[in-house]
Protein backbone atom coordinates (compact mmCIF):
# COMPACT_ATOMS: atom_id res chain seq x y z
CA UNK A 1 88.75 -23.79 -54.22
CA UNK A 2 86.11 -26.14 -55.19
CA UNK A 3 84.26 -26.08 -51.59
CA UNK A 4 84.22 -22.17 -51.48
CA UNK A 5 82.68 -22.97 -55.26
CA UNK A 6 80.22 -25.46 -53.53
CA UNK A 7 79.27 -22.90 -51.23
CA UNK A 8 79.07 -19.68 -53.33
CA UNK A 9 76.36 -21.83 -55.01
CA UNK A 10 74.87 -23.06 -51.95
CA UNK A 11 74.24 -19.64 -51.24
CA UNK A 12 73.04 -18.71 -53.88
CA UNK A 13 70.63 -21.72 -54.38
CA UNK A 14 69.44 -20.61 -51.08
CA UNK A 15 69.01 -16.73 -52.12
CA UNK A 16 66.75 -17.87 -55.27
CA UNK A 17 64.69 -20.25 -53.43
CA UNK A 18 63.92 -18.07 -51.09
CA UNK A 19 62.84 -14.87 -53.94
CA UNK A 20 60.99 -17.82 -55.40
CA UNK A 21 59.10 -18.90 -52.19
CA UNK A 22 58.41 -14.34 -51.53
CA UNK A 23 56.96 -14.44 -55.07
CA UNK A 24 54.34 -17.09 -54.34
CA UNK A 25 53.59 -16.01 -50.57
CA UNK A 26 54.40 -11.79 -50.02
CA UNK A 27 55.16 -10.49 -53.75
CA UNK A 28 54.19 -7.10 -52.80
CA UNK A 29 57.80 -6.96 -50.98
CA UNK A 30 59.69 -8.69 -53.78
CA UNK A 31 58.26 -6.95 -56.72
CA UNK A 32 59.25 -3.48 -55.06
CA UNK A 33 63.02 -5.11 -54.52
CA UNK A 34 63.10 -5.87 -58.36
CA UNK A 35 61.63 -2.32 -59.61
CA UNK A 36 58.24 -3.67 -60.08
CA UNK A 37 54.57 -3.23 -59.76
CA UNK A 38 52.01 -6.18 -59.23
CA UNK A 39 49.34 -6.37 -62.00
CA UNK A 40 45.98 -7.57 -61.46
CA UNK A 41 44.39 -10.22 -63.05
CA UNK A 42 46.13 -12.38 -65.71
CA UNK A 43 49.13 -9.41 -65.03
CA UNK A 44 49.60 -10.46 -61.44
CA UNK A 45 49.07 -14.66 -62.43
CA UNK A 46 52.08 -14.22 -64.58
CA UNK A 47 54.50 -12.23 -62.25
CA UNK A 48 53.74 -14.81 -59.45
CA UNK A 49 53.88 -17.54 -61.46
CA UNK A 50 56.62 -16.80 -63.92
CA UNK A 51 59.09 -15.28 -61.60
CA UNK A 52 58.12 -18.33 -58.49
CA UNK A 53 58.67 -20.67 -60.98
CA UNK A 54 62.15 -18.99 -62.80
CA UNK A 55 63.69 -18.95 -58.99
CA UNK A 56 62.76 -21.62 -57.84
CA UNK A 57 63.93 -23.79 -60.76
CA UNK A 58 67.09 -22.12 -60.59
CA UNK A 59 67.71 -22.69 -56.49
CA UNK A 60 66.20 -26.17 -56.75
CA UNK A 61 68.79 -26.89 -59.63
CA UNK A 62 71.42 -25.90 -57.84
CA UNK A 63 70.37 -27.91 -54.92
CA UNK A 64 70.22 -31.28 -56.91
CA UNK A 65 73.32 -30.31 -58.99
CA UNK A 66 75.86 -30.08 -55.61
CA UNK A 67 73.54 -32.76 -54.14
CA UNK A 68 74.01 -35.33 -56.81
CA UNK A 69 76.94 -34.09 -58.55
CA UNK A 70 75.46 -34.40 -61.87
CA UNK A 71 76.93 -32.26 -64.54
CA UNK A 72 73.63 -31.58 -65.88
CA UNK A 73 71.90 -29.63 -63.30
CA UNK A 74 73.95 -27.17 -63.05
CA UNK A 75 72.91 -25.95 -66.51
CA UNK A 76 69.53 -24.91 -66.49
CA UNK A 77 70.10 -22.09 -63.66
CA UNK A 78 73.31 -21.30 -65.71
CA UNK A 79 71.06 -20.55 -68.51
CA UNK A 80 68.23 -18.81 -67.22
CA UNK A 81 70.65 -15.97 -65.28
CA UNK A 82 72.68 -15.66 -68.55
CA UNK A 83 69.87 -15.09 -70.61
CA UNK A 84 68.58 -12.61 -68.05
CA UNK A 85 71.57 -11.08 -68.17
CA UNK A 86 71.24 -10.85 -71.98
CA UNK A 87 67.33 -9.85 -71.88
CA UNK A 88 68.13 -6.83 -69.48
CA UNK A 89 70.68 -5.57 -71.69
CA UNK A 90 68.81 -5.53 -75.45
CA UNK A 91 65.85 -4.15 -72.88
CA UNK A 92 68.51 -1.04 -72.26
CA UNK A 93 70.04 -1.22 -75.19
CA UNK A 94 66.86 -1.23 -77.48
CA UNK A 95 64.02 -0.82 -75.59
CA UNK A 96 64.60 2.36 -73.35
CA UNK A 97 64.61 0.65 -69.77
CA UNK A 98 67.20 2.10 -66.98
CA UNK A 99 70.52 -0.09 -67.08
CA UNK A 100 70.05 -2.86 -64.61
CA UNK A 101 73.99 -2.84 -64.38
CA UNK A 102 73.99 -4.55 -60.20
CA UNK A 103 71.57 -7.10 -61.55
CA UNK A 104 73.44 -7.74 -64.63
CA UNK A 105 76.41 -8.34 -62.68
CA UNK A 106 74.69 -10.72 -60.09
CA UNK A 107 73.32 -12.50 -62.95
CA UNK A 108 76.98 -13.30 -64.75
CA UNK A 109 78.42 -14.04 -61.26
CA UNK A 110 75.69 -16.83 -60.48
CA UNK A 111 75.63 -17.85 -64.00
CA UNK A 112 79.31 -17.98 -64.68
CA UNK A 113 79.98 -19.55 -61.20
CA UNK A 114 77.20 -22.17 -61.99
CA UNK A 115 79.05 -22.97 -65.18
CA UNK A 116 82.55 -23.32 -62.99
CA UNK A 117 80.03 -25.77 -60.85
CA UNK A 118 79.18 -28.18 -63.98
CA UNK A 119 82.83 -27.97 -65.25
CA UNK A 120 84.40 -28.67 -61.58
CA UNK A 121 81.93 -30.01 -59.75
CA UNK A 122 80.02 -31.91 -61.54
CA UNK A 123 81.32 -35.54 -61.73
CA UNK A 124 78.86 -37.72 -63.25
CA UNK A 125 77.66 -36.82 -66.54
């Protein structure tokens, strides 16, 4: 159980480095995959650099987290894909945007699994 764990997140450390690396270097393709349009201007600075840097913490995290087997790492992905999770429903449930509901679930899958990871997986403190 704990290596099909190991590689559940190696896969997805993988996934989000690479949507992190297609943010910095071809976000026209990403941005239509996520429902979005680029900006211009300070608009398109912050999609490329918020959403690069949001993957690519996350992947790189769970890189040095099954790498080193420190607890800790696994938290910070674990974190930002629950709280996405969280944003994209009050977005739906108070704002008016469409219900994000295969994204949602991706996002508690990858979270919760990273949370399995620290509790499991992690070792060293």
């Amino acid at each position: 159980m704990r290596q099909l764990l190991r590689v559940a997140l190696g896969l997805f450390a993988l996934l989000f480095i690479s949507f992190g690396v297609r943010w910095l270097a071809f976000p026209e393709g990403i941005a239509e995959a996520f429902g979005l349009e680029l900006g211009d201007g300070l608009g398109l600075s912050s999609q490329l650099g918020d959403l690069g840097a949001f993957f690519l913490t996350a992947g790189l995290c769970l890189v040095l987290a099954l790498v080193t087997g420190r607890r800790l790492w696994f938290y910070p992905p674990a974190m930002l894909l629950l709280l996405t999770a969280l944003g994209r429903m009050v977005a739906w449930l108070f704002h008016g945007a469409a219900f994000a509901g295969s994204m949602i679930f991706v996002e508690l899958v990858a979270g919760g699994l990273a949370l399995a990871g620290a509790r499991s997986l992690g070792d060293r403190a």
